[in-house]
C-alpha atoms as a PDB file:
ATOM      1  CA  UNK A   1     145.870 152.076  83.603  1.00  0.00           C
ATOM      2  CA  UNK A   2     148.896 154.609  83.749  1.00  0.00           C
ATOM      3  CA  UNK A   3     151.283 153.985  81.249  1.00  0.00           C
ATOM      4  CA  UNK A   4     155.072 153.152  82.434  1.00  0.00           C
ATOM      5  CA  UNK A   5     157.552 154.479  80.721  1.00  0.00           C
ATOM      6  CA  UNK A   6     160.844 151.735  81.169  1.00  0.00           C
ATOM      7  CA  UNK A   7     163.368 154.720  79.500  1.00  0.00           C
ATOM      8  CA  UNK A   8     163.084 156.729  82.855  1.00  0.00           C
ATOM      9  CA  UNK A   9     164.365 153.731  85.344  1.00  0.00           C
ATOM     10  CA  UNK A  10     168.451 153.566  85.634  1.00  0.00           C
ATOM     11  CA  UNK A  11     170.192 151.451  83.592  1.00  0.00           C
ATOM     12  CA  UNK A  12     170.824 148.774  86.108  1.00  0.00           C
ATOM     13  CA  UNK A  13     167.275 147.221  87.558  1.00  0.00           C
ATOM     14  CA  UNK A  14     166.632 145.745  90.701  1.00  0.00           C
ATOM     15  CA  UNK A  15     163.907 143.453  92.332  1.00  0.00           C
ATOM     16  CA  UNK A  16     161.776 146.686  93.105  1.00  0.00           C
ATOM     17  CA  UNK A  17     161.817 147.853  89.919  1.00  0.00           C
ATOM     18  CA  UNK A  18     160.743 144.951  88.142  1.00  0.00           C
ATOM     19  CA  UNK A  19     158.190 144.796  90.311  1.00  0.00           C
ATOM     20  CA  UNK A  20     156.702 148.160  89.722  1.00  0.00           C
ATOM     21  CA  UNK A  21     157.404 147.625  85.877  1.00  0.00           C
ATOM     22  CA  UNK A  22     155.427 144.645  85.513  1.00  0.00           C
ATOM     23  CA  UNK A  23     153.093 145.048  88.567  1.00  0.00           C
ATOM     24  CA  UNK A  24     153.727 142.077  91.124  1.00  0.00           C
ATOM     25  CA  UNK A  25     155.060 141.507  93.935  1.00  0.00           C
ATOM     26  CA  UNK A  26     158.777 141.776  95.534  1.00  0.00           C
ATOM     27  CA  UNK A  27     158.272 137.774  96.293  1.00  0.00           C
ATOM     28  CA  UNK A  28     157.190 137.550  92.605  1.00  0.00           C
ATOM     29  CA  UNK A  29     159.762 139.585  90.867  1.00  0.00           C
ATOM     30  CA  UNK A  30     162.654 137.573  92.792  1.00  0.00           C
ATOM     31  CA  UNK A  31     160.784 134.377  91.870  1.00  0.00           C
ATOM     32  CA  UNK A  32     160.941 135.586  88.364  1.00  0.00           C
ATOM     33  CA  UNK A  33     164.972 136.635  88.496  1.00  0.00           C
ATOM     34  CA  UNK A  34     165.595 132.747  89.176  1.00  0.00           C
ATOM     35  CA  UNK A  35     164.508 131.368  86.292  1.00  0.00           C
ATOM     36  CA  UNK A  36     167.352 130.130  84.087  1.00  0.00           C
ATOM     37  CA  UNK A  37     166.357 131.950  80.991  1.00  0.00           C
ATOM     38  CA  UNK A  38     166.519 135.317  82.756  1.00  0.00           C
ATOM     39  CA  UNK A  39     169.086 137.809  82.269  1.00  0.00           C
ATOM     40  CA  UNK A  40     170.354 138.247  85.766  1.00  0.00           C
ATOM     41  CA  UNK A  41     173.634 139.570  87.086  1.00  0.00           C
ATOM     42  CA  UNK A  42     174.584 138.354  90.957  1.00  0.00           C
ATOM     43  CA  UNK A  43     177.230 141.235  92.148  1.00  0.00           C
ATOM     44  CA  UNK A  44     177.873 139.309  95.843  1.00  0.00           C
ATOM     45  CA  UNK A  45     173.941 138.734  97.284  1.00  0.00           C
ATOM     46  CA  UNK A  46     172.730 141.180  95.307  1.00  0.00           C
ATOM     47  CA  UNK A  47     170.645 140.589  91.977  1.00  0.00           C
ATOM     48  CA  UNK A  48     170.540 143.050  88.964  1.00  0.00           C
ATOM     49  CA  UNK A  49     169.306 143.032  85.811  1.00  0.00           C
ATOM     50  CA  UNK A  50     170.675 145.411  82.888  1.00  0.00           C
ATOM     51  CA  UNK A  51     167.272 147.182  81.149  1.00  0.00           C
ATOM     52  CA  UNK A  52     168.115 146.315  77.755  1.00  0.00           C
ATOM     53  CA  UNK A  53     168.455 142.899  78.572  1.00  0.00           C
ATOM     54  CA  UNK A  54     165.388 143.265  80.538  1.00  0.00           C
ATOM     55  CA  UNK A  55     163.670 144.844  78.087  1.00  0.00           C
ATOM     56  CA  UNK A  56     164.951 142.156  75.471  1.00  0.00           C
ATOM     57  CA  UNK A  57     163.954 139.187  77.467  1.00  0.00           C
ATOM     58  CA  UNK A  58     159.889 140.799  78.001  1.00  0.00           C
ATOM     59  CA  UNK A  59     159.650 141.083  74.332  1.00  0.00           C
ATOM     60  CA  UNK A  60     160.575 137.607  73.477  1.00  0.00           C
ATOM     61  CA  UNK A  61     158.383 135.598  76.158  1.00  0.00           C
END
């Protein structure tokens, strides 16, 4: 299995790239950015996630 390398995507994530960093779905990766004890940022309809936080949050589930 390739090897992703999280350093190389920008510093503010979307749906899409969560998906292709942990390998599931659009539907799944939204799912996932609704749960309370994720680190998400609404800017209007759109949600973000910072990577550090992102990267904060995988580590401690």
């Amino acid at each position: 299995m390739k090897q992703i390398d999280i350093g190389t995507y920008p510093i503010i994530l979307t749906a899409n790239d969560i998906s292709e960093i942990l390998r599931v779905s659009k539907p799944t990766a939204y799912e996932l950015m609704e749960k309370d004890d994720f680190p998400l940022i609404k800017i209007g309809r759109c949600k973000r996630v910072l990577r550090d936080e992102f990267i904060f949050w995988l580590s401690n589930r």
